[in-house]
C-alpha atoms as a PDB file:
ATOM      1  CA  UNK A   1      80.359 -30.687  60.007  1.00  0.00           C
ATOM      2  CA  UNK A   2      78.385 -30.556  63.023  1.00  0.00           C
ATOM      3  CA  UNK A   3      74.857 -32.850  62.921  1.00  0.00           C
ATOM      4  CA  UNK A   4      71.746 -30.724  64.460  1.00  0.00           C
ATOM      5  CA  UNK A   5      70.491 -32.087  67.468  1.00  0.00           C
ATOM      6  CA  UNK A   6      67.393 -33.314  65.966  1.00  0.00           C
ATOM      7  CA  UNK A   7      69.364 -35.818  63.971  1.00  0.00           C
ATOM      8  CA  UNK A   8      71.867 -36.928  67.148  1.00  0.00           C
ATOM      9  CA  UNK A   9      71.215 -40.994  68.029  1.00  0.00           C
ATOM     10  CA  UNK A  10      69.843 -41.131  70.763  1.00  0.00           C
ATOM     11  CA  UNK A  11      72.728 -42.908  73.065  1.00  0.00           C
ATOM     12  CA  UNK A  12      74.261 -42.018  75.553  1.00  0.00           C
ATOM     13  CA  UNK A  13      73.593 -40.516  79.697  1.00  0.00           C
ATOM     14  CA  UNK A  14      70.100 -40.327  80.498  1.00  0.00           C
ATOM     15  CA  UNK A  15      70.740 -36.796  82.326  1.00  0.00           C
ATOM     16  CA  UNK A  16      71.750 -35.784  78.300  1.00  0.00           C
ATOM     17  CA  UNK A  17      68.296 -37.279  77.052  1.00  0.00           C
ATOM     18  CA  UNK A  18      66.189 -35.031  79.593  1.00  0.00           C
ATOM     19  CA  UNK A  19      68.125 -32.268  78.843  1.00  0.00           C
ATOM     20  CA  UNK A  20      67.647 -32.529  74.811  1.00  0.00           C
ATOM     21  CA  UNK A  21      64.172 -32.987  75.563  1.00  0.00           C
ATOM     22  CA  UNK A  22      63.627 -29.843  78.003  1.00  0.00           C
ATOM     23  CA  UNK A  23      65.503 -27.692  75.083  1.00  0.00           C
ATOM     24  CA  UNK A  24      63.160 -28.943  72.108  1.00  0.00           C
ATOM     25  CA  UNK A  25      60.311 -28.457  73.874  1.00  0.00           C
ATOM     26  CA  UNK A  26      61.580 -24.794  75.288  1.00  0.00           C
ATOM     27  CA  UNK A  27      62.481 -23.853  71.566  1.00  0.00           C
ATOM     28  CA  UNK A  28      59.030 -25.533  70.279  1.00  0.00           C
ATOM     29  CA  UNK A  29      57.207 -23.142  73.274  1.00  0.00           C
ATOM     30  CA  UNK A  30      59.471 -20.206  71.481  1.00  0.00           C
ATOM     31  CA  UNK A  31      58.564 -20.615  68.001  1.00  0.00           C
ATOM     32  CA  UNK A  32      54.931 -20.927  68.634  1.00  0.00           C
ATOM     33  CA  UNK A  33      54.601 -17.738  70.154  1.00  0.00           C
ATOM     34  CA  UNK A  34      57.046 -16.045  67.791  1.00  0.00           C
ATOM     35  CA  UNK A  35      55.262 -17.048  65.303  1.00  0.00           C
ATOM     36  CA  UNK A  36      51.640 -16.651  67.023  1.00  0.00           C
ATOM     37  CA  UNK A  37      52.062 -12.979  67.650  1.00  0.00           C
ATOM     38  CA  UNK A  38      53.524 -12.307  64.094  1.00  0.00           C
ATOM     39  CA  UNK A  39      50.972 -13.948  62.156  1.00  0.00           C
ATOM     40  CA  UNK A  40      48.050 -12.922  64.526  1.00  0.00           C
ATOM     41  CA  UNK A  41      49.054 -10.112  65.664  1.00  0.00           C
ATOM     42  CA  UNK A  42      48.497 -10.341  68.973  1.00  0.00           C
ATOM     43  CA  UNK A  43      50.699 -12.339  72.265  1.00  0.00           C
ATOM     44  CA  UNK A  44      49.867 -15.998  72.142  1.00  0.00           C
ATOM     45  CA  UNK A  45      47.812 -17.285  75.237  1.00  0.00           C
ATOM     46  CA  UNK A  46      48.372 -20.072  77.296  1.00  0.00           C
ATOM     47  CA  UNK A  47      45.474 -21.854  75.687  1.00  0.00           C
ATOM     48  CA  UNK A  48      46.471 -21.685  72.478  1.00  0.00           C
ATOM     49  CA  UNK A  49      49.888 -22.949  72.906  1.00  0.00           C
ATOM     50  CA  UNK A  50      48.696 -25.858  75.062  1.00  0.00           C
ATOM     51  CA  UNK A  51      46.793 -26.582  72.035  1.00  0.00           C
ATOM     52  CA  UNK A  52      49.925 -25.917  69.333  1.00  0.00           C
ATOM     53  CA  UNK A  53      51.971 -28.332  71.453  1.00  0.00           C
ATOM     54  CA  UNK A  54      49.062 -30.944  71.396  1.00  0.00           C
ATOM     55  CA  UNK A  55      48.521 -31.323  67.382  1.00  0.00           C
ATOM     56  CA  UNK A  56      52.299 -31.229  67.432  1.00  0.00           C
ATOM     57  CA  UNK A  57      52.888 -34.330  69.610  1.00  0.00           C
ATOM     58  CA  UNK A  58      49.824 -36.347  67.884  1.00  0.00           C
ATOM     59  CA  UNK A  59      50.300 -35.193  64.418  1.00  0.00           C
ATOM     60  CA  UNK A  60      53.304 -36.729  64.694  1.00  0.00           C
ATOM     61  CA  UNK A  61      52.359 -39.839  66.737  1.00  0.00           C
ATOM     62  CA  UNK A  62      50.086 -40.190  63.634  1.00  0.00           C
ATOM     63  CA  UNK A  63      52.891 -39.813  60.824  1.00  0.00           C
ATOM     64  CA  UNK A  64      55.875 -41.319  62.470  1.00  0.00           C
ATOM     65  CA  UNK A  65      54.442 -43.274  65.088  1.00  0.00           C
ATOM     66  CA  UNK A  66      56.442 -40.920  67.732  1.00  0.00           C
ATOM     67  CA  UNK A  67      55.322 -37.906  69.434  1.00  0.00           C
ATOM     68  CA  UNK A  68      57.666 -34.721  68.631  1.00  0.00           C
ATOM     69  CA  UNK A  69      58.212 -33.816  72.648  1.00  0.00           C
ATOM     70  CA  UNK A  70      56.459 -36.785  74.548  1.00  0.00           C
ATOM     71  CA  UNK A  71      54.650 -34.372  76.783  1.00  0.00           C
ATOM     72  CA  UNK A  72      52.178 -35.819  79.188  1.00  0.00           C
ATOM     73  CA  UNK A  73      48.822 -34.777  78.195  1.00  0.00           C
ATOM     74  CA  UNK A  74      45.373 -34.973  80.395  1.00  0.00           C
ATOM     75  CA  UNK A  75      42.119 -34.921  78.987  1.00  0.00           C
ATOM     76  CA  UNK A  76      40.723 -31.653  80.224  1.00  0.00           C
ATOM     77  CA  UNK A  77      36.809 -30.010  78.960  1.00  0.00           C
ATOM     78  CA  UNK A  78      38.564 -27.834  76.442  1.00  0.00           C
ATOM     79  CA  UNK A  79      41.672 -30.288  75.342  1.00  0.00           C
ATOM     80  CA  UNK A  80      44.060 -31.852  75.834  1.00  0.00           C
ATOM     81  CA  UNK A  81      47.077 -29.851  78.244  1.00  0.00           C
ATOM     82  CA  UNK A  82      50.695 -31.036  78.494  1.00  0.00           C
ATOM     83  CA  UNK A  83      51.218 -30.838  82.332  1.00  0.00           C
ATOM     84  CA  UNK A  84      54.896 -30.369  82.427  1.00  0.00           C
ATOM     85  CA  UNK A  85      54.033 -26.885  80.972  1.00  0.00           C
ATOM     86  CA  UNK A  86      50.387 -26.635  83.217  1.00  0.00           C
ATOM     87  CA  UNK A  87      52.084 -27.351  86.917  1.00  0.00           C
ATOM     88  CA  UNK A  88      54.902 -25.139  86.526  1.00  0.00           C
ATOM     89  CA  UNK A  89      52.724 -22.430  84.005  1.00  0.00           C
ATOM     90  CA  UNK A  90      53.062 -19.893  87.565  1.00  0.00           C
ATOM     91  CA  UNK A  91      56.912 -19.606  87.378  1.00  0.00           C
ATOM     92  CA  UNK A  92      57.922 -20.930  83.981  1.00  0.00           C
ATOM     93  CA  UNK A  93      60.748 -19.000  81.973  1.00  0.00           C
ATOM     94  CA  UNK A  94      63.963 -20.003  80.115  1.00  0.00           C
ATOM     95  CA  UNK A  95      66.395 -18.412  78.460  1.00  0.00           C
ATOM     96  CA  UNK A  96      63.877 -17.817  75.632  1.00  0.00           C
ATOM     97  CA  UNK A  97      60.524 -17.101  76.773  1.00  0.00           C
ATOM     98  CA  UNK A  98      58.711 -16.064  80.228  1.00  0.00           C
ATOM     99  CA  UNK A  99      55.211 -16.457  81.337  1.00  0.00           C
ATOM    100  CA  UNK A 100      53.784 -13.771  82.046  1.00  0.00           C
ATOM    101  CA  UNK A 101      49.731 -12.702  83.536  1.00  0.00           C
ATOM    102  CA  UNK A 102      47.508 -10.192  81.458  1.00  0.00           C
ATOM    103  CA  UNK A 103      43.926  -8.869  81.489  1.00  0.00           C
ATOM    104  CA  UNK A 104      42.009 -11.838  83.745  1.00  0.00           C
ATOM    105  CA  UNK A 105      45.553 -13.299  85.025  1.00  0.00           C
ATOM    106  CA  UNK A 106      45.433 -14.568  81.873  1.00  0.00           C
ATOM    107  CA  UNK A 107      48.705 -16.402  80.858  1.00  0.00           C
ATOM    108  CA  UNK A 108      50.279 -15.069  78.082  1.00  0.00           C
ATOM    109  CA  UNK A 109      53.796 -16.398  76.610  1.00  0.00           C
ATOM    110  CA  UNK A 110      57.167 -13.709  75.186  1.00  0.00           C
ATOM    111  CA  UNK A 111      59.862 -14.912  73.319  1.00  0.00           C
ATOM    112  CA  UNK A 112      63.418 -13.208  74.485  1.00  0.00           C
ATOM    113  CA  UNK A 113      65.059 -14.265  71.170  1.00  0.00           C
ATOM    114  CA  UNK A 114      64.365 -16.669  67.894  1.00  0.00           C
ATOM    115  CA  UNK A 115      64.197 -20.083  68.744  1.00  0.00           C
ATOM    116  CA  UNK A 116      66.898 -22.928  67.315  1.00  0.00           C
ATOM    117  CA  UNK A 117      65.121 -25.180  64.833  1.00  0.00           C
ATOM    118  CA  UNK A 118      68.301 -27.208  64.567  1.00  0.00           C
ATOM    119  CA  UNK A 119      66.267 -28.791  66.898  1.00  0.00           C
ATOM    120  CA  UNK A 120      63.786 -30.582  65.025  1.00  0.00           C
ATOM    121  CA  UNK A 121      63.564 -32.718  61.900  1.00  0.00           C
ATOM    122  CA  UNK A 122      62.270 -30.809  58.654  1.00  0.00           C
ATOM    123  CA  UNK A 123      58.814 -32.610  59.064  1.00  0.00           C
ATOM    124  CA  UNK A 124      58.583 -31.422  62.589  1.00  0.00           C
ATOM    125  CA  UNK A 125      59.320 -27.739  61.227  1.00  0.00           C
ATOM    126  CA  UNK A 126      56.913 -28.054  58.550  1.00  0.00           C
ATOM    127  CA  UNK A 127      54.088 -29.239  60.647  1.00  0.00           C
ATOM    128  CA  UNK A 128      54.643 -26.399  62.874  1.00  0.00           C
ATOM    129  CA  UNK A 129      54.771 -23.804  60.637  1.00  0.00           C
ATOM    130  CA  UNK A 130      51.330 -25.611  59.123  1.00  0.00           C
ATOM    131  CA  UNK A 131      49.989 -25.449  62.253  1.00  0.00           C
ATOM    132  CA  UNK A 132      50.640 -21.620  63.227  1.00  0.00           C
ATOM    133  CA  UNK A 133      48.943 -21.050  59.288  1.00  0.00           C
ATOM    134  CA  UNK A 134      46.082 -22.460  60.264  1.00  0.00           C
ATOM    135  CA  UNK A 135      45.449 -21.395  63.803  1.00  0.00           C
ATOM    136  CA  UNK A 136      47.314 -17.959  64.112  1.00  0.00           C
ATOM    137  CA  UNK A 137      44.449 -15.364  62.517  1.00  0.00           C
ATOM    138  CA  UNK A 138      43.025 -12.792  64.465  1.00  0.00           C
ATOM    139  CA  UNK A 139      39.502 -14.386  63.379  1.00  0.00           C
ATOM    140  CA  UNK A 140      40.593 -18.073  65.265  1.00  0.00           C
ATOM    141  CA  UNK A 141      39.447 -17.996  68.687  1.00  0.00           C
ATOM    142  CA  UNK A 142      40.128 -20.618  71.621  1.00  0.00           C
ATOM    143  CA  UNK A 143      37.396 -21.574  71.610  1.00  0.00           C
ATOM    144  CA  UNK A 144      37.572 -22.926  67.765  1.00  0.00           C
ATOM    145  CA  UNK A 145      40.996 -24.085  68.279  1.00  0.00           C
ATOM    146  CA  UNK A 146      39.500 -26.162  71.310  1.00  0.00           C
ATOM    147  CA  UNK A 147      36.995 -27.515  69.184  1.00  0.00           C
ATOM    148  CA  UNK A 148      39.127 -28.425  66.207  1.00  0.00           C
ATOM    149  CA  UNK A 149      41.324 -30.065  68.578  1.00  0.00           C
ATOM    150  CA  UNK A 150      38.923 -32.541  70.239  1.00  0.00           C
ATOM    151  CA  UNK A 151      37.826 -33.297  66.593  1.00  0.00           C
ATOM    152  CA  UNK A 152      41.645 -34.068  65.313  1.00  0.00           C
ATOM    153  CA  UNK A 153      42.868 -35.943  68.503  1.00  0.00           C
ATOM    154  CA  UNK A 154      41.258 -39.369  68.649  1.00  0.00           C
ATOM    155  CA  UNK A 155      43.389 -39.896  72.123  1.00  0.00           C
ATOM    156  CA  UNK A 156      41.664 -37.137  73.749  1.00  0.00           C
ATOM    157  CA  UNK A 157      38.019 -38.061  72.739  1.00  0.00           C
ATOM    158  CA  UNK A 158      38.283 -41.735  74.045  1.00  0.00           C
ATOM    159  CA  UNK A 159      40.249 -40.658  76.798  1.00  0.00           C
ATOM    160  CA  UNK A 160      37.497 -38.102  77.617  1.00  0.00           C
ATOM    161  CA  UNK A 161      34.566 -40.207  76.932  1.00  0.00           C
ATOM    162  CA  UNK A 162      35.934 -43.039  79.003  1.00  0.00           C
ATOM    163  CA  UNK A 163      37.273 -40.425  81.930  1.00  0.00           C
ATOM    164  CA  UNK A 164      37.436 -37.158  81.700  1.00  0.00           C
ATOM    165  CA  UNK A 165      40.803 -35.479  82.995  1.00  0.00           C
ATOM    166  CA  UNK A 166      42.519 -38.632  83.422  1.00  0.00           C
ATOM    167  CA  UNK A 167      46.049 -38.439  81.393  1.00  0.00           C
ATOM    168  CA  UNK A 168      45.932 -39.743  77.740  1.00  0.00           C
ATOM    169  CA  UNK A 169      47.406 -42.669  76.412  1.00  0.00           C
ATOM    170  CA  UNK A 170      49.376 -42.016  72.879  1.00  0.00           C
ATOM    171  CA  UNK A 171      48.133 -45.999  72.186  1.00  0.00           C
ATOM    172  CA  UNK A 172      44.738 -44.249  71.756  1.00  0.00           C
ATOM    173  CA  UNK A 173      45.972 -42.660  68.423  1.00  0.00           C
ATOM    174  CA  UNK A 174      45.328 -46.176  66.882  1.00  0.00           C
ATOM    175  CA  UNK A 175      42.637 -48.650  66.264  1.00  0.00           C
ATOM    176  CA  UNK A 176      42.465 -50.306  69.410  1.00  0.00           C
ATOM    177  CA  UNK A 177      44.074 -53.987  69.579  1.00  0.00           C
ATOM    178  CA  UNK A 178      46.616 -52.891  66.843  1.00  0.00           C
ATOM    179  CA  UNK A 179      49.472 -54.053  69.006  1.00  0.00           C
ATOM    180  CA  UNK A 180      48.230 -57.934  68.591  1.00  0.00           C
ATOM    181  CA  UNK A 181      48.363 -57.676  64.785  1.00  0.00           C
ATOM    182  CA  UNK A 182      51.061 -59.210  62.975  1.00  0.00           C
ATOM    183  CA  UNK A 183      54.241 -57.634  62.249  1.00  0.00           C
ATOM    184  CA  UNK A 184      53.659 -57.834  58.757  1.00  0.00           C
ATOM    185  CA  UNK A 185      50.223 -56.095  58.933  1.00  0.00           C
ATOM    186  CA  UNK A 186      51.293 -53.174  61.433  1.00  0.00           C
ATOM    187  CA  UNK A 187      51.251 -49.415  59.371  1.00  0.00           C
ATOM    188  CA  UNK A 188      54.405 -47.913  60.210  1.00  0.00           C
ATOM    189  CA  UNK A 189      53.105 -45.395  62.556  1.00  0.00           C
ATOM    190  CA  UNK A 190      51.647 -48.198  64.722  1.00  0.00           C
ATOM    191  CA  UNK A 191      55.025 -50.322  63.843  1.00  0.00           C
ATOM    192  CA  UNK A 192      57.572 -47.271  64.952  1.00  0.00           C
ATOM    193  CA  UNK A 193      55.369 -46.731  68.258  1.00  0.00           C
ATOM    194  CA  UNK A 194      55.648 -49.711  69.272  1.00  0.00           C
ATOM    195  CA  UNK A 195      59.370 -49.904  68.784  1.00  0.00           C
ATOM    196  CA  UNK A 196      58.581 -46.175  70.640  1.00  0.00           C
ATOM    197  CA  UNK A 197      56.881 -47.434  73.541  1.00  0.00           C
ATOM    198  CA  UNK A 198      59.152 -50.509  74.448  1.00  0.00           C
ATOM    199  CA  UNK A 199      62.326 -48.642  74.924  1.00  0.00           C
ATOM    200  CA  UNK A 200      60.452 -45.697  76.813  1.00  0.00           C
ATOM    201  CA  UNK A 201      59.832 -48.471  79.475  1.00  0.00           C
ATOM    202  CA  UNK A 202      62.840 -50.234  79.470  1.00  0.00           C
END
């Protein structure tokens, strides 16, 4: 039987890696506005998925000591905001979704067809549909979601306090010096980014 991608080892061309990455975050970008627009009845803004995509990465980083997409986040007044999706947020559109402007060139996201969760792990896919619960209402503004996520994201509030709009370090998740402890006294989290973070540099 064929093994999803999200449970693929993670060997082989580095071309394949990018491109395994590119489609779960593409299908991640689907879902949430899917799922956005049926829950709250209304298109999902740029905003809000910058902000989905966020408490996806770090919500992770906290459980599993990896991010789900490894975006590149920078500590912006309102949040954090994955700039693979911000530089490109003119002209961006796949095979699932466009980008598109509304009222206020406003950037608002459409889904062309259902994304593939084959792409993620069942915790990922449980998160995600925990997040959209909590934040998809028609009663949950930006400006709340903004504000919950500078209160959930340690990374972002240290980041921000030390320099705003520089780009966040996932390291910040944890207590800070955590990577001197002893093996034996590392969480898991902490443990399985470290193991994380070494071969992302190799």
């Amino acid at each position: 039987m064929e093994t999803s991608p999200a449970r693929r080892g993670t060997e082989g061309a580095e071309g394949a890696m990018i491109a395994y990455r590119d489609k779960k975050i593409e299908n991640a970008i689907c879902f949430f506005a899917s799922e956005h627009r049926k829950r709250a009845k209304r298109p999902l803004y740029q905003t809000y998925l910058f902000k989905y995509l966020a408490f996806l990465d770090f919500e992770s980083l906290k459980e599993t000591g990896r991010p789900a997409l490894g975006l590149t986040y920078r500590a912006m007044e309102r949040g954090p905001v994955p700039l693979e999706i911000y530089e490109k947020r003119d002209a961006y559109s796949s095979d699932l979704f466009d980008f598109s402007k509304g009222e206020d060139n406003k950037r608002l996201i459409f889904c062309k067809k259902d994304p593939d969760l084959s792409w993620f792990s069942p915790r990922e896919i449980r998160l995600m549909k925990r997040l959209v619960e909590t934040f998809a209402s028609r009663y949950v503004d930006s400006r709340l979601m903004s504000d919950s996520s500078h209160e959930e994201i340690a990374a972002w509030r240290k980041t921000w306090k030390r320099k705003p709009n520089a780009v966040i370090d996932y390291s910040l998740t944890f207590d800070e010096g955590f990577a001197a402890k002893p093996e034996s006294e590392l969480s898991y989290p902490e443990s399985s980014y470290l193991v994380f973070k070494a071969i992302e540099e190799r």
